[in-house]
N, C-alpha and C. Protein backbone atom coordinates (compact mmCIF):
# COMPACT_ATOMS: atom_id res chain seq x y z
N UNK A 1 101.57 -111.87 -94.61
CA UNK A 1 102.75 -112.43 -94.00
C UNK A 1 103.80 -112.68 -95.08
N UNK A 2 104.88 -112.00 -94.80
CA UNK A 2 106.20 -112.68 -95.97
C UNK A 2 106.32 -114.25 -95.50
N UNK A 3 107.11 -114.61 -96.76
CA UNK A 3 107.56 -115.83 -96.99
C UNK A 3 108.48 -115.79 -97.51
N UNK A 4 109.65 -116.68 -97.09
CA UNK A 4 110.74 -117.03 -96.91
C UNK A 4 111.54 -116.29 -98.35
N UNK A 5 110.62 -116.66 -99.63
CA UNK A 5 111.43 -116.07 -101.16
C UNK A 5 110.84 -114.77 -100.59
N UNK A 6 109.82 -114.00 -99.90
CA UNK A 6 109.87 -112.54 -99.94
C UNK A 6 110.89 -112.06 -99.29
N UNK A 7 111.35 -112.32 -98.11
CA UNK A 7 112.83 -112.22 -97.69
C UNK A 7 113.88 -111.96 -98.48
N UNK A 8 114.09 -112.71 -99.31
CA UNK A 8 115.60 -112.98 -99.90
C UNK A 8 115.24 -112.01 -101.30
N UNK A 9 113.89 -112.06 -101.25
CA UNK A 9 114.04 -110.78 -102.45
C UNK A 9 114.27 -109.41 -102.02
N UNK A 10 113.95 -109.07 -100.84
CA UNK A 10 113.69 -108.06 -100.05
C UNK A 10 115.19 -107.87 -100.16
N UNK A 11 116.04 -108.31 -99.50
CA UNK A 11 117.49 -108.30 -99.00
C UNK A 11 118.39 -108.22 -100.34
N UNK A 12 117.86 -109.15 -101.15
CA UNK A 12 118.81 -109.09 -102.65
C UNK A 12 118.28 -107.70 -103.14
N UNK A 13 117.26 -107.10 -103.21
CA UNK A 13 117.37 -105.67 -103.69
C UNK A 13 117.82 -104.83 -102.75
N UNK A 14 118.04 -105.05 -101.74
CA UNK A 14 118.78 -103.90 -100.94
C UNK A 14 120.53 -103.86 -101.45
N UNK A 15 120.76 -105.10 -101.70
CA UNK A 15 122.19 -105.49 -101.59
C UNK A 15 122.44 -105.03 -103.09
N UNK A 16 121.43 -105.35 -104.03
CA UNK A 16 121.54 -104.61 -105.39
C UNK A 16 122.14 -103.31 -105.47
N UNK A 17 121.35 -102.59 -104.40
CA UNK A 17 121.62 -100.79 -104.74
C UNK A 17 123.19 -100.88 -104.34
N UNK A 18 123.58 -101.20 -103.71
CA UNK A 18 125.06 -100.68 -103.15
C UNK A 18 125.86 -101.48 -104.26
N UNK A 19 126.83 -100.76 -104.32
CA UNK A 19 128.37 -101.58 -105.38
C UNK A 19 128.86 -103.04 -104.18
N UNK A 20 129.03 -103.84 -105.39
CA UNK A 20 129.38 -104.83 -104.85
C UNK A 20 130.91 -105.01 -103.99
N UNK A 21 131.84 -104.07 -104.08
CA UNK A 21 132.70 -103.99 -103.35
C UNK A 21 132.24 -103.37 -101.94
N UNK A 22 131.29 -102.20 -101.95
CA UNK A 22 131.16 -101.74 -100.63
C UNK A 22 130.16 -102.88 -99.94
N UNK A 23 129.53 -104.04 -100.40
CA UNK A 23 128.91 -104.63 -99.85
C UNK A 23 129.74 -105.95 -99.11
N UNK A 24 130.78 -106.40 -99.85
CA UNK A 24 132.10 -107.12 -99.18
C UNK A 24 132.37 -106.54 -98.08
N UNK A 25 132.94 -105.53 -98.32
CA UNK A 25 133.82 -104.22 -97.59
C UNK A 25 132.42 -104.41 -96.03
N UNK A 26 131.35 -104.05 -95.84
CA UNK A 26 130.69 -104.15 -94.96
C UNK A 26 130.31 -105.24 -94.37
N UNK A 27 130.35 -106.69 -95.15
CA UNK A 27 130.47 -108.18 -94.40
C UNK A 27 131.83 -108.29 -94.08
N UNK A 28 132.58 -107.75 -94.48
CA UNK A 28 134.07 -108.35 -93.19
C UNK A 28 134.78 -107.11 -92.36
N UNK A 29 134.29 -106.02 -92.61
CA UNK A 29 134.46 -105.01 -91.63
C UNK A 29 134.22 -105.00 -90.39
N UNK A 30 135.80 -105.38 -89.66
CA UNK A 30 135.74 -105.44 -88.20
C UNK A 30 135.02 -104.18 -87.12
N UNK A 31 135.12 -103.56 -87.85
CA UNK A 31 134.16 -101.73 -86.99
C UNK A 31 132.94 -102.49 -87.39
N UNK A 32 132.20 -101.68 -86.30
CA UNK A 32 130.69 -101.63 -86.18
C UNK A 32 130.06 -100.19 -86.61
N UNK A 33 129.23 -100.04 -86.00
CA UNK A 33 128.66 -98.52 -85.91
C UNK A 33 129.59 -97.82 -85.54
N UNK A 34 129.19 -96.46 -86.29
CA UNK A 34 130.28 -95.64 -85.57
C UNK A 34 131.86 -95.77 -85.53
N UNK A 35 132.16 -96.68 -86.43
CA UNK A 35 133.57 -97.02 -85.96
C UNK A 35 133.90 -97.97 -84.80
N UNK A 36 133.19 -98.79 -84.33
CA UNK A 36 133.25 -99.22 -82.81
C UNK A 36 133.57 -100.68 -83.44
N UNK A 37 134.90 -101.17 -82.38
CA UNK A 37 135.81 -101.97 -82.47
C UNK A 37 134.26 -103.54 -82.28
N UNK A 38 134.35 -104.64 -83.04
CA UNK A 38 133.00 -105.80 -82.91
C UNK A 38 134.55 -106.97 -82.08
N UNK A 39 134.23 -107.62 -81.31
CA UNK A 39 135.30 -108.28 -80.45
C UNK A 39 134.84 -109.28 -80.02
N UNK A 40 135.06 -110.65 -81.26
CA UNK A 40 134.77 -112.32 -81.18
C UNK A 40 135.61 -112.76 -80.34
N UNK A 41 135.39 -114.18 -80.03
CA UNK A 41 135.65 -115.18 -79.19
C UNK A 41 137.43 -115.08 -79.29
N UNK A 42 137.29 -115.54 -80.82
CA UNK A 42 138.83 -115.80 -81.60
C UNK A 42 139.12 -114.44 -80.69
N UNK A 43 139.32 -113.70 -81.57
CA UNK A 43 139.99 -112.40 -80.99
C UNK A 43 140.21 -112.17 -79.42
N UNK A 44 139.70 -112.30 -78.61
CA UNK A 44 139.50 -112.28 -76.93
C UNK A 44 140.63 -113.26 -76.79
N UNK A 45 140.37 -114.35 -77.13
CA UNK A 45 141.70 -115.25 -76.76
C UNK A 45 142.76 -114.81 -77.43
N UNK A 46 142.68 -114.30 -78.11
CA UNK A 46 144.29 -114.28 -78.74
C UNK A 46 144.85 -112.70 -78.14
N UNK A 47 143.99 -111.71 -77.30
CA UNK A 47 144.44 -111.05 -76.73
C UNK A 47 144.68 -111.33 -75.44
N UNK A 48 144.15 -112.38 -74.69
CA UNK A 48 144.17 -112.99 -73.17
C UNK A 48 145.73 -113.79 -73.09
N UNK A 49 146.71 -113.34 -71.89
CA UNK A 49 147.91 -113.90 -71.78
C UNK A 49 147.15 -115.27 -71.00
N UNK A 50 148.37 -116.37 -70.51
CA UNK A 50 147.73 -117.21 -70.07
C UNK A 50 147.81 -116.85 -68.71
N UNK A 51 146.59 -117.48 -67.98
CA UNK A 51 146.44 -117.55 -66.95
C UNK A 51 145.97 -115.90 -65.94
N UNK A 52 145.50 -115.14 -66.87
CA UNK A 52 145.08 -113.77 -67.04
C UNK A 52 143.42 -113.60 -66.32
N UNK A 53 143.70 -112.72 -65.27
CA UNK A 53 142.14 -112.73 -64.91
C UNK A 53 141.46 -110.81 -65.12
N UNK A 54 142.25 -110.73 -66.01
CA UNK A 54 141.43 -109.20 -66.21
C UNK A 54 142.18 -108.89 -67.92
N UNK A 55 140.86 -107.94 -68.20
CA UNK A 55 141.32 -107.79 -69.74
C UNK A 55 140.96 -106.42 -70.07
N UNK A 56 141.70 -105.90 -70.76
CA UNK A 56 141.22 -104.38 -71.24
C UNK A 56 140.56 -104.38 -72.25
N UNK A 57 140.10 -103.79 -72.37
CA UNK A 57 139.19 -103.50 -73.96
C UNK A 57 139.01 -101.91 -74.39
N UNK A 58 139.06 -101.45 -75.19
CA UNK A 58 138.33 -100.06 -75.79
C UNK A 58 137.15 -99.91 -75.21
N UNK A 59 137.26 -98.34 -74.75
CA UNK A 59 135.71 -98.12 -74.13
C UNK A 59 134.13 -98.38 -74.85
N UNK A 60 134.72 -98.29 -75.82
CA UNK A 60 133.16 -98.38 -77.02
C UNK A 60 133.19 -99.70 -77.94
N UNK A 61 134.33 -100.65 -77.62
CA UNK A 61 133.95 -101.85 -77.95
C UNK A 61 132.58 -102.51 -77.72
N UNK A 62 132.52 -103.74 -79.02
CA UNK A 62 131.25 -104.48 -78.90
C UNK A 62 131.82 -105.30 -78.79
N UNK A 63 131.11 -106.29 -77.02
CA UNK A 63 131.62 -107.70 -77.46
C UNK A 63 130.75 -109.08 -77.59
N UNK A 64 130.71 -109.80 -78.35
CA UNK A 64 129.92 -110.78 -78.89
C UNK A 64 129.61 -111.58 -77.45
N UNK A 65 127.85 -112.07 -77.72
CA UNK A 65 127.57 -112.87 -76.41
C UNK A 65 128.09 -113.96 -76.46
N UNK A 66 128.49 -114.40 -77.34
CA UNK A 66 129.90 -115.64 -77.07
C UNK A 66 130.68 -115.32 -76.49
N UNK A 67 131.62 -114.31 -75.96
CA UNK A 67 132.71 -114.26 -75.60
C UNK A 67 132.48 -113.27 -74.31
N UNK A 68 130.87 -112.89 -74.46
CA UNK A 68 130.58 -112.18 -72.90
C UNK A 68 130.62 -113.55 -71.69
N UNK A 69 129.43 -114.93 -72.38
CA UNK A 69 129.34 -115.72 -71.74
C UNK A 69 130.85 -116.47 -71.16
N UNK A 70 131.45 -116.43 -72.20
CA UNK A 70 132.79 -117.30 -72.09
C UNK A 70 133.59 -116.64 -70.65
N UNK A 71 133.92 -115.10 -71.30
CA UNK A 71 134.57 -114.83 -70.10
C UNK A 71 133.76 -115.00 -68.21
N UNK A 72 132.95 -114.88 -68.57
CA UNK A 72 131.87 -115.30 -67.29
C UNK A 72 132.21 -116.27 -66.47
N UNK A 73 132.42 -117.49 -67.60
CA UNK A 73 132.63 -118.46 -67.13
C UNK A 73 133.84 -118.90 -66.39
N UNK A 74 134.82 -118.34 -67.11
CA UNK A 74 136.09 -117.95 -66.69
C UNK A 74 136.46 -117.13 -66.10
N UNK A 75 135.44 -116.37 -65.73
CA UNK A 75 135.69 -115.20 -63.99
C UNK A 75 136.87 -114.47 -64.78
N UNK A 76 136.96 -113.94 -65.76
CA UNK A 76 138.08 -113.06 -66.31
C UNK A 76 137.12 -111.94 -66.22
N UNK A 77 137.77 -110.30 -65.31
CA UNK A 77 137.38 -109.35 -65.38
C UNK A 77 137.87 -108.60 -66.65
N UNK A 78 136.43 -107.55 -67.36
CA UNK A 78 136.71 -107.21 -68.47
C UNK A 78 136.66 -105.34 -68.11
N UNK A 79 138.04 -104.69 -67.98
CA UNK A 79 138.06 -103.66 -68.27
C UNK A 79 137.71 -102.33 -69.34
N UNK A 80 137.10 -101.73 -69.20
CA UNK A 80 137.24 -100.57 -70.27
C UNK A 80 137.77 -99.12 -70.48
N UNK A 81 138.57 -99.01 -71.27
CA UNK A 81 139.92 -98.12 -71.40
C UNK A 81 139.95 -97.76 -72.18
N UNK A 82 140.95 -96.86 -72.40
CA UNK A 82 141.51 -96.44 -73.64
C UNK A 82 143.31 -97.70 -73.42
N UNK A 83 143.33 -98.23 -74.78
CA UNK A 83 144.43 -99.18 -74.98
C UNK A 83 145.82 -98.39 -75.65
């Protein structure tokens, strides 16, 4: 069974091999796989006008189960399109 330091050694040598810029570059890179748009909470609201019950999105967007649940809750229908 690993343990908790086998983890973090595991992960720190992975993170070793790559240059430390492309490893930044991949923790704040808004694309996902493939190029596919990742689409937080923040972001959803700040594309939602007020009082808005439908929303477009990119067909191959990902959107976070925060902001799947949220809109749920808020009965906002979520379209997929080309924008």
């Amino acid at each position: 069974m690993l343990t908790r330091d086998d983890l973090i050694d595991i992960i720190a040598a992975g993170l070793a091999k790559a240059k430390p810029a492309a490893v930044v570059a991949r923790l704040w890179n808004k694309a996902g796989p493939a190029g596919r748009l990742f689409l937080t909470e923040y972001e959803i609201k700040k594309r939602l006008t007020p009082g808005g019950v439908r929303l477009t999105i990119p067909e191959n967007a990902i959107l976070s189960p925060l902001v799947t649940d949220w809109l749920t809750l808020r009965g906002i229908e979520v379209v997929r399109g080309l924008i």
